[in-house]
C-alpha atoms as a PDB file:
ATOM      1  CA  UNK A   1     104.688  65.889  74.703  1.00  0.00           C
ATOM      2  CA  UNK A   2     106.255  68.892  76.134  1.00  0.00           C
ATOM      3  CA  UNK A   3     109.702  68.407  78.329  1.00  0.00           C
ATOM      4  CA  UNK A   4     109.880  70.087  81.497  1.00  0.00           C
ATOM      5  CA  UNK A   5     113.187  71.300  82.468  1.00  0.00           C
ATOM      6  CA  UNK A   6     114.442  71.544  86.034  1.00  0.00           C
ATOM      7  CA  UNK A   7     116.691  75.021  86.138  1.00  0.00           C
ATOM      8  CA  UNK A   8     119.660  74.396  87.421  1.00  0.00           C
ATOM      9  CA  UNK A   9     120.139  78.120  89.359  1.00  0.00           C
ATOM     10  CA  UNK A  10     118.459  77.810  92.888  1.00  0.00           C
ATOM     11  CA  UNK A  11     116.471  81.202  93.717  1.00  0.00           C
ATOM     12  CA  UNK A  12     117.548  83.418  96.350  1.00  0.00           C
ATOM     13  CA  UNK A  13     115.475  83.674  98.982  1.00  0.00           C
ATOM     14  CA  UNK A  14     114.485  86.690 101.239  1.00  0.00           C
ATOM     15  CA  UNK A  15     114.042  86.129 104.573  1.00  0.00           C
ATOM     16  CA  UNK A  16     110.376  87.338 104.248  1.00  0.00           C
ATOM     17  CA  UNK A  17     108.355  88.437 101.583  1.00  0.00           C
ATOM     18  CA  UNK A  18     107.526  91.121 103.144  1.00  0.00           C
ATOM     19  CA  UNK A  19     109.452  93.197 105.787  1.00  0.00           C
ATOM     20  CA  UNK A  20     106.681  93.496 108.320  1.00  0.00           C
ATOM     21  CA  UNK A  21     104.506  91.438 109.338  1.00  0.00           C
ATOM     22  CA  UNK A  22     101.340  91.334 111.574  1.00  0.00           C
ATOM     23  CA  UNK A  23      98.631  88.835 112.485  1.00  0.00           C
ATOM     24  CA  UNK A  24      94.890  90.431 112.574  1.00  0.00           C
ATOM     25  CA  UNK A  25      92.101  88.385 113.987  1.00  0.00           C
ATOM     26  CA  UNK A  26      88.765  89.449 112.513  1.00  0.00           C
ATOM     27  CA  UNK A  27      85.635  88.471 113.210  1.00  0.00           C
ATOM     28  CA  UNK A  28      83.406  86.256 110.925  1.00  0.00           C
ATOM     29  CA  UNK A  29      81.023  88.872 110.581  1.00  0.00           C
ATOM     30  CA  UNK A  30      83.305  91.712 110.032  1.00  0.00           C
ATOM     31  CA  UNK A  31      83.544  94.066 107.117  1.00  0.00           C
ATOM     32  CA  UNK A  32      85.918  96.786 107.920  1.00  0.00           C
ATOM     33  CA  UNK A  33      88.898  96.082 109.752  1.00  0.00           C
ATOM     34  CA  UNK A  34      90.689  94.307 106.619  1.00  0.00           C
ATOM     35  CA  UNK A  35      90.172  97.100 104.552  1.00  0.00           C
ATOM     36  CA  UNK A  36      91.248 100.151 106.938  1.00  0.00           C
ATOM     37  CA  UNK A  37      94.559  98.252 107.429  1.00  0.00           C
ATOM     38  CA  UNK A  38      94.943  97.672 104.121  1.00  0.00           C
ATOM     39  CA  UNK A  39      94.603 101.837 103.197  1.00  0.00           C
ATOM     40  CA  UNK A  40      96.396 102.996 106.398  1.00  0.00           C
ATOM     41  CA  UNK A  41      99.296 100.034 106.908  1.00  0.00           C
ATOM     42  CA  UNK A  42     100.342  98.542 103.893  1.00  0.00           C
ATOM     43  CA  UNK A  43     101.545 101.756 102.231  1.00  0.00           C
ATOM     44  CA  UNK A  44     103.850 101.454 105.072  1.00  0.00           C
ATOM     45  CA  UNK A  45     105.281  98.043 104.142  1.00  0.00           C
ATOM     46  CA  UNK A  46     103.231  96.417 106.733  1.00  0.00           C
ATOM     47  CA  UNK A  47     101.519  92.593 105.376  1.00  0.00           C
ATOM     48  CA  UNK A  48      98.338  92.029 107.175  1.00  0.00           C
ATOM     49  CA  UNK A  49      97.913  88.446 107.605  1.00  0.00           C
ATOM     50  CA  UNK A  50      93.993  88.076 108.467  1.00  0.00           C
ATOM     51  CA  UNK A  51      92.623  84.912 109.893  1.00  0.00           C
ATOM     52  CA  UNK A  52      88.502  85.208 111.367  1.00  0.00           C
ATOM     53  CA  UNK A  53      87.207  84.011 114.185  1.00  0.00           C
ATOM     54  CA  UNK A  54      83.617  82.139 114.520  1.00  0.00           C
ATOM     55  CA  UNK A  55      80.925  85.035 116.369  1.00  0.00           C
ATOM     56  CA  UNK A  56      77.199  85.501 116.451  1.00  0.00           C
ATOM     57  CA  UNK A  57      75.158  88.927 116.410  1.00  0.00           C
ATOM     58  CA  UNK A  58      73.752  90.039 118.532  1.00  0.00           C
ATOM     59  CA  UNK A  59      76.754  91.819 120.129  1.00  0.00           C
ATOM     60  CA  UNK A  60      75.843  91.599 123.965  1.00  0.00           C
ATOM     61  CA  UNK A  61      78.166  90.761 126.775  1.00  0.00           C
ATOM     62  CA  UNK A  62      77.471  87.256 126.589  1.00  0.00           C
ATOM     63  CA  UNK A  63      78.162  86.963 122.840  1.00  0.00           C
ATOM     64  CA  UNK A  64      81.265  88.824 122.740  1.00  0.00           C
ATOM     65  CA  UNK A  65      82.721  86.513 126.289  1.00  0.00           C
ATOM     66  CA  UNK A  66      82.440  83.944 123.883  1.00  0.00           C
ATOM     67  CA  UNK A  67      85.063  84.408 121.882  1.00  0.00           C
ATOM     68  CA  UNK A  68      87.430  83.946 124.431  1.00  0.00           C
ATOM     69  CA  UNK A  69      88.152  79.890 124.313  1.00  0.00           C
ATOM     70  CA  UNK A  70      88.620  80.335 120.826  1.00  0.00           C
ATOM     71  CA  UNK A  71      91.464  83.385 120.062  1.00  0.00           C
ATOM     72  CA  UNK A  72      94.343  80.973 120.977  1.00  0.00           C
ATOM     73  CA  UNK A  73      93.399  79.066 118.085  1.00  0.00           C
ATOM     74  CA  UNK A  74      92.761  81.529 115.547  1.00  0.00           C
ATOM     75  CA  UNK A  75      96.107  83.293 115.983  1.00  0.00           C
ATOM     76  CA  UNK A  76      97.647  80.051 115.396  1.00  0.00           C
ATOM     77  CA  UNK A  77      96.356  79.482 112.332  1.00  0.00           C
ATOM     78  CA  UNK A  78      97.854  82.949 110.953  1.00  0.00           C
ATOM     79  CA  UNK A  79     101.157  82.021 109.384  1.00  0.00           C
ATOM     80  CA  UNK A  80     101.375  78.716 111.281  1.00  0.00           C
ATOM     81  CA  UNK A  81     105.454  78.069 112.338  1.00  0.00           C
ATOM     82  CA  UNK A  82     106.426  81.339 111.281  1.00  0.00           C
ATOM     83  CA  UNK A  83     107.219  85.014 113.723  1.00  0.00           C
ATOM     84  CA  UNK A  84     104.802  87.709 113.621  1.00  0.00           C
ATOM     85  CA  UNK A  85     105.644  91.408 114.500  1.00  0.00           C
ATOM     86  CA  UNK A  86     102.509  91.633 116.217  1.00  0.00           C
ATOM     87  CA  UNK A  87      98.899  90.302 116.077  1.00  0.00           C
ATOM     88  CA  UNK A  88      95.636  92.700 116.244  1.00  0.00           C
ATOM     89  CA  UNK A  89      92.389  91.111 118.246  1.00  0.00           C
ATOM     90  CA  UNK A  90      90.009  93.449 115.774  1.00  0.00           C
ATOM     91  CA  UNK A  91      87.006  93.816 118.420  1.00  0.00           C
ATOM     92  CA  UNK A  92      86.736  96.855 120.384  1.00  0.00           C
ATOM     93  CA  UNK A  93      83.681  95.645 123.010  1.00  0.00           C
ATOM     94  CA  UNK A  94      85.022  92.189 123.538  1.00  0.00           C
ATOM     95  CA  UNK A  95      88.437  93.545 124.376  1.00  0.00           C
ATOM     96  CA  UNK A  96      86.384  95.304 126.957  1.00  0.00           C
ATOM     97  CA  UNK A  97      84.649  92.369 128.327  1.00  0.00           C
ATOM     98  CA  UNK A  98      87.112  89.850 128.162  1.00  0.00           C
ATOM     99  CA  UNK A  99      90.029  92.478 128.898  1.00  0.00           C
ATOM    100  CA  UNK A 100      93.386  92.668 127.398  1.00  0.00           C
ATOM    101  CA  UNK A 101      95.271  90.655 129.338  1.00  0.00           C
ATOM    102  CA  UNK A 102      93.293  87.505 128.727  1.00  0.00           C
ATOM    103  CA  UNK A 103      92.683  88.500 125.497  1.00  0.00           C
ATOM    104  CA  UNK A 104      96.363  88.765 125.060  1.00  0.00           C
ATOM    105  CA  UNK A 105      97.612  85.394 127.042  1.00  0.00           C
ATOM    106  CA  UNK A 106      94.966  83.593 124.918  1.00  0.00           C
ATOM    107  CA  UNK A 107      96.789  85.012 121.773  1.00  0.00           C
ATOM    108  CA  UNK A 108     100.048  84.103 122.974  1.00  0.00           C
ATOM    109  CA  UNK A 109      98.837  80.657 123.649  1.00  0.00           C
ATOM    110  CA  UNK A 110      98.929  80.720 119.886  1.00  0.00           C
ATOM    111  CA  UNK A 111     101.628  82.636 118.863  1.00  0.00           C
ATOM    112  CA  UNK A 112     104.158  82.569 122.176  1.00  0.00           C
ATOM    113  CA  UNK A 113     106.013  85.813 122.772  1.00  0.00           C
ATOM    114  CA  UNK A 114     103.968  87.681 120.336  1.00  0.00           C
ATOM    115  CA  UNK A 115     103.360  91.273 121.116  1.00  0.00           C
ATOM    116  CA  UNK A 116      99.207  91.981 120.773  1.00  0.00           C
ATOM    117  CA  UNK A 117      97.586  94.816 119.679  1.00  0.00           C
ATOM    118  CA  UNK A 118      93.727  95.550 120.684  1.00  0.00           C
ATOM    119  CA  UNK A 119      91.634  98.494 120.245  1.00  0.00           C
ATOM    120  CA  UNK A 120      91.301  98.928 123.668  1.00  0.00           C
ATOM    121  CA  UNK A 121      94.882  99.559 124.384  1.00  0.00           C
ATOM    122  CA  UNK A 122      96.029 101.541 121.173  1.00  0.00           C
ATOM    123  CA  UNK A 123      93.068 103.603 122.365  1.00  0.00           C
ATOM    124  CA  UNK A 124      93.719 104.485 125.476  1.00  0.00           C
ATOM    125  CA  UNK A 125      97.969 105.087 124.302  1.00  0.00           C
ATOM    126  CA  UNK A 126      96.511 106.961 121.919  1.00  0.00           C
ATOM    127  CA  UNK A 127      94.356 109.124 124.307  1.00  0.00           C
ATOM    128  CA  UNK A 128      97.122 109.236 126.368  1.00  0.00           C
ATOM    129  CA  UNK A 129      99.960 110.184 123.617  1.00  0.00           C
ATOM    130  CA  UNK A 130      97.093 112.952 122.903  1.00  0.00           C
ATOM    131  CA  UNK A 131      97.460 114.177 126.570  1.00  0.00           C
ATOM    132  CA  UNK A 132      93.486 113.896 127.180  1.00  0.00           C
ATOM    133  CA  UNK A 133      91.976 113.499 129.875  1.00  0.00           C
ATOM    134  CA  UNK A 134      88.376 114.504 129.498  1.00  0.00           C
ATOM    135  CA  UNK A 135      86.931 112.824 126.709  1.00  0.00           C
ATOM    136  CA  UNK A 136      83.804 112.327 124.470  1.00  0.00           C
ATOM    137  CA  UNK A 137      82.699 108.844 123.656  1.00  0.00           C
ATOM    138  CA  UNK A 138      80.349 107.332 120.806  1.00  0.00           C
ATOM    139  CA  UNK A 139      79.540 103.733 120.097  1.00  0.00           C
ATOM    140  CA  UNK A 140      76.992 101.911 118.200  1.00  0.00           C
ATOM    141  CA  UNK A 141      76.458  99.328 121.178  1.00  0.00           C
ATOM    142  CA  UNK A 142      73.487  99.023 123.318  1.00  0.00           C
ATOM    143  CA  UNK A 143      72.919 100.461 126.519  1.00  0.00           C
ATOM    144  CA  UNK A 144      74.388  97.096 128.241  1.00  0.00           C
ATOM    145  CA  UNK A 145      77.196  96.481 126.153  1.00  0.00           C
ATOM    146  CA  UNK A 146      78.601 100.330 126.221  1.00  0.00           C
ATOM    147  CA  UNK A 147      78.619 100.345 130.046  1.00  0.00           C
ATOM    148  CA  UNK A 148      81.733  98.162 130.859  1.00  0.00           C
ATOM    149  CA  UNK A 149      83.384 100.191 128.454  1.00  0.00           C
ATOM    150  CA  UNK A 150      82.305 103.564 130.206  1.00  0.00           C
ATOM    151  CA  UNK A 151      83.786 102.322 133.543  1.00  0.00           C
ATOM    152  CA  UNK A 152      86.616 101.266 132.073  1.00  0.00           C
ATOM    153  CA  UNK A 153      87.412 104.647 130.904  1.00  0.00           C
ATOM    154  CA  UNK A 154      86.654 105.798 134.231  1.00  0.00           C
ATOM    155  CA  UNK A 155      89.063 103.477 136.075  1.00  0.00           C
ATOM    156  CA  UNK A 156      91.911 104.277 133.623  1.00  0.00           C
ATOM    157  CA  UNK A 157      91.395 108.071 135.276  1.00  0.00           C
ATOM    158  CA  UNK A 158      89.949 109.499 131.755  1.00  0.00           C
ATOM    159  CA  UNK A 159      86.736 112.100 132.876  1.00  0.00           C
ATOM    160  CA  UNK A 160      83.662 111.195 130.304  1.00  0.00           C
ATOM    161  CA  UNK A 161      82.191 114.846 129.222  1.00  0.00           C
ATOM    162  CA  UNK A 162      79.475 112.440 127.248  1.00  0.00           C
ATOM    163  CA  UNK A 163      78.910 109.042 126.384  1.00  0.00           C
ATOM    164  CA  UNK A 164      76.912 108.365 123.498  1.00  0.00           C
ATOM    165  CA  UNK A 165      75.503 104.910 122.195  1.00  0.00           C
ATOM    166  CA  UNK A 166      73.342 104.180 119.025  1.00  0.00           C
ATOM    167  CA  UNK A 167      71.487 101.515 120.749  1.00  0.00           C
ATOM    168  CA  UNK A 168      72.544  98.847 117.628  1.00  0.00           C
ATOM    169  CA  UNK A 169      72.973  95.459 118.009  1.00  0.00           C
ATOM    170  CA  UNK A 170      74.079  93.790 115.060  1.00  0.00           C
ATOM    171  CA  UNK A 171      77.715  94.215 113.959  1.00  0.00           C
ATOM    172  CA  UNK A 172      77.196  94.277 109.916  1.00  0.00           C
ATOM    173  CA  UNK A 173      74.646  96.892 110.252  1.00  0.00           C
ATOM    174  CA  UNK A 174      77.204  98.910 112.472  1.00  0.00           C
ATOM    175  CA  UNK A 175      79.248  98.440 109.216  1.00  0.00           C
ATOM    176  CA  UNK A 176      76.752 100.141 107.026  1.00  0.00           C
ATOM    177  CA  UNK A 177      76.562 103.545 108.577  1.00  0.00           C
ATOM    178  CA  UNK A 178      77.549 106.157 106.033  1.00  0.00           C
ATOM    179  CA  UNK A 179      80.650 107.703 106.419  1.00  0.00           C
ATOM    180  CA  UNK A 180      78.820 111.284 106.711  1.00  0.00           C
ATOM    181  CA  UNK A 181      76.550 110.173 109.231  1.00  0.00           C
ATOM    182  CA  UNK A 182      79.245 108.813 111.347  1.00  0.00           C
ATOM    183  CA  UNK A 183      81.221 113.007 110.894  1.00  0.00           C
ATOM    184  CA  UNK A 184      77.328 113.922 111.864  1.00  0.00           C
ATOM    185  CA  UNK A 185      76.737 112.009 115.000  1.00  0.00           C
ATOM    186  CA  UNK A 186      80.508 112.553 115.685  1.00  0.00           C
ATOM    187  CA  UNK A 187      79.866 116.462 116.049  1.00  0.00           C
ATOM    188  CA  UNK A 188      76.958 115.755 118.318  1.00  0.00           C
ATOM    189  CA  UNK A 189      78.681 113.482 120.000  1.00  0.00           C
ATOM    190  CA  UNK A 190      81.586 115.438 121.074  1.00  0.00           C
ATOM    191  CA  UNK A 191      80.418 117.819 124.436  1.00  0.00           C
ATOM    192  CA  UNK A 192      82.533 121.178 124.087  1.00  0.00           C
ATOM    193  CA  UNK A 193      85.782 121.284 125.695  1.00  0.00           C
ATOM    194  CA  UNK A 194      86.225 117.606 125.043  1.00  0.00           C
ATOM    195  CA  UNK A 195      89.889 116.716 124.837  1.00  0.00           C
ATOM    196  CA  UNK A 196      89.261 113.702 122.156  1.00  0.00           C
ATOM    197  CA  UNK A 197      86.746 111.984 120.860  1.00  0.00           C
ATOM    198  CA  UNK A 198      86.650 108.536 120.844  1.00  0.00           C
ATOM    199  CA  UNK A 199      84.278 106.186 118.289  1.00  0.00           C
ATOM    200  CA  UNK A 200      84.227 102.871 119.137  1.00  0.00           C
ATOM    201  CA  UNK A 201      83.625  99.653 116.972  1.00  0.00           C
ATOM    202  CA  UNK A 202      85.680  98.027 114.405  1.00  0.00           C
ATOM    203  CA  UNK A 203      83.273  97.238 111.898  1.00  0.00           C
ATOM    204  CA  UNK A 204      82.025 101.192 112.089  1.00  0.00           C
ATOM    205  CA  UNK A 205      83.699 103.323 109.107  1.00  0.00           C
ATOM    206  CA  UNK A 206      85.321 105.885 111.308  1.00  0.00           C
ATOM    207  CA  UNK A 207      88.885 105.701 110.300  1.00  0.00           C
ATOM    208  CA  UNK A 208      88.614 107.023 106.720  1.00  0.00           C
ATOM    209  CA  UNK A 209      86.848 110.392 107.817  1.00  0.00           C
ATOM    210  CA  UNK A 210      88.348 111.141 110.960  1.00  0.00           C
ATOM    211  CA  UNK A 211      89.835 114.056 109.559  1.00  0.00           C
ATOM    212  CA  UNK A 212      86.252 115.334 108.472  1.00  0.00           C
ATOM    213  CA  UNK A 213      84.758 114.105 112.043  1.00  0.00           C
ATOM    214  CA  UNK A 214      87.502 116.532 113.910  1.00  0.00           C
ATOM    215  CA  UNK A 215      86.707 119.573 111.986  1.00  0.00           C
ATOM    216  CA  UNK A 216      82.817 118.429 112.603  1.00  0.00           C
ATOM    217  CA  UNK A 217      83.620 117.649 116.606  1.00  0.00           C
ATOM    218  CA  UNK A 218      86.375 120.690 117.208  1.00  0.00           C
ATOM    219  CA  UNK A 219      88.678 118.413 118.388  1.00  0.00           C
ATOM    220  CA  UNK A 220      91.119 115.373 118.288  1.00  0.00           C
ATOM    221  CA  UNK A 221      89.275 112.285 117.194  1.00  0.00           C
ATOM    222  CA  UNK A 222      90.410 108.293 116.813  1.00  0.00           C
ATOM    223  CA  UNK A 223      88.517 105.392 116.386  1.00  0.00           C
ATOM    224  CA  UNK A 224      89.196 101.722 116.982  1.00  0.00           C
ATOM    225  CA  UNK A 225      90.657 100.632 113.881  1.00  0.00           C
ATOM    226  CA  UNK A 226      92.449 104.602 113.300  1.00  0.00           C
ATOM    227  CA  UNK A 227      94.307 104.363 116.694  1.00  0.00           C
ATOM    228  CA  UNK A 228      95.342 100.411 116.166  1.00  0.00           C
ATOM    229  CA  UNK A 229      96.926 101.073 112.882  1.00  0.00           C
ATOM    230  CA  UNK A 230      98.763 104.171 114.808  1.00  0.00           C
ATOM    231  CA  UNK A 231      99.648 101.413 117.218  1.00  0.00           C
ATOM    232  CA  UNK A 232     101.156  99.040 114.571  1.00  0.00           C
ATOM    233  CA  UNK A 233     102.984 101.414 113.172  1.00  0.00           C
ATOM    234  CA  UNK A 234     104.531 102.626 116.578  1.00  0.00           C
ATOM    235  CA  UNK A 235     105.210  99.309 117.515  1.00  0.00           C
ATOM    236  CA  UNK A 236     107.097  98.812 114.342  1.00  0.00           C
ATOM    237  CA  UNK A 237     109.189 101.890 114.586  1.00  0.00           C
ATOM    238  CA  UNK A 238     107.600 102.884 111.213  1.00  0.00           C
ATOM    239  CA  UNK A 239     106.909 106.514 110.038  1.00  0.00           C
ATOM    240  CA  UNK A 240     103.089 107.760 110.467  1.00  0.00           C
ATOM    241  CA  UNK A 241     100.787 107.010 107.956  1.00  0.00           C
ATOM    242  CA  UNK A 242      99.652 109.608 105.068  1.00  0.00           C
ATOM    243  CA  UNK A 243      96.381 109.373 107.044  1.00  0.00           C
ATOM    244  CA  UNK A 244      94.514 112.573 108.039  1.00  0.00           C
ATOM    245  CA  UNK A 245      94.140 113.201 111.942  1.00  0.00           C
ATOM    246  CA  UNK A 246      95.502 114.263 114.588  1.00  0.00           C
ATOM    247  CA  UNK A 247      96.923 111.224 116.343  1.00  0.00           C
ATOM    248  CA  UNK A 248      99.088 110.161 113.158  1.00  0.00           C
ATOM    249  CA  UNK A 249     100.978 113.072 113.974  1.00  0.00           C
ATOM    250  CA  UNK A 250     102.320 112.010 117.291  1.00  0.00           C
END
């Protein structure tokens, strides 16, 4: 039988594994968000710590409000008794619904004193870093689901040149548009003399062509998951990304 010997030299430990840290709360259903962080963030040193929470297609109002009672938990369950740098709510349309700051005190219910990240606001920092103020919008969404985030635009002072919605309903199907149909309906979907163009949606693959969608659109571009990875990294102090557009400049 083979002995097992106990070293006697106790390991050094780091203080962390890894030297940034942030909590991302996907949804069940989502395919995209996981993977743009991992090509955009953790070059940068950045761990992305991913726990999902429970949602149902079809993404309506209703649906997406429902998500609320449960965010407190779900950041808790990221790294349970242990500091995050920040944590990410990864849905675009419920940020708008719910807005931020419930979204964020239900986070912090779960993770006290945490800073949180969600589309919504790296958006509209972004937009703003950007200096625009007349804008071009696309989403996937339905009719009903891309108003509230139409008026919110408005109230944050941003002029809409044109809002454009794909009248989908299901968030893994939002997934599977092609990355050169997004840079196609992105040139449509920018009106001319647009400041930026914004493409909503977290599960839509927007952030690994936006450098092809502004030479399509003539103009500054971000989308959800682009301009919350600029966010993280701002927040961090940490140099832009090797990521093509014209945000990750700023």
């Amino acid at each position: 039988m083979t002995q097992i010997r106990v070293s006697e030299r106790s390991p050094r430990l780091d203080p962390r594994p890894v030297a940034h840290r942030i909590g991302l709360v996907a949804l069940s259903t989502d395919h995209t968000t996981e993977v743009d962080f991992a090509r955009i963030l953790a070059p940068q040193g950045v761990g992305i710590y991913v726990n999902r929470i429970e949602y149902a297609n079809p993404v309506t109002p209703e649906r997406l409000r429902a998500m609320e009672p449960g965010l407190a938990e779900a950041a808790a369950r990221i790294l349970p008794g242990e500091a995050l740098d920040a944590v990410v709510y990864g849905c675009t349309s419920a940020s708008v619904v719910i807005g931020d700051d419930a979204v964020t005190a239900a986070i912090r219910r779960g993770k006290p004193g945490v800073p949180v990240i969600t589309p919504v606001s790296a958006t509209l920092a972004g937009l703003r870093a950007m200096g625009a103020r007349r804008i071009s919008v696309l989403t996937p969404y339905t009719v009903d689901t891309s108003a509230p985030m139409a008026a919110l635009f408005e109230a944050e002072g941003f002029e809409i040149a044109r809002f454009t919605c794909l009248n989908m309903s299901d968030d893994r199907e939002m997934a599977r548009i092609a990355p050169e149909e997004i840079v196609a309906l992105g040139a449509e979907a920018a009106a001319p003399g647009s400041d930026a163009l914004f493409i909503s949606c977290t599960a839509v693959r927007a952030a690994g062509v936006i450098g092809h969608i502004e030479a399509a659109a003539g103009c500054p571009a971000l989308s959800s998951n682009y301009a919350a990875a600029w966010a993280v990294l701002r927040h961090l102090g940490l140099p832009a990304a090797a990521a093509p557009g014209h945000l990750m400049t700023l």
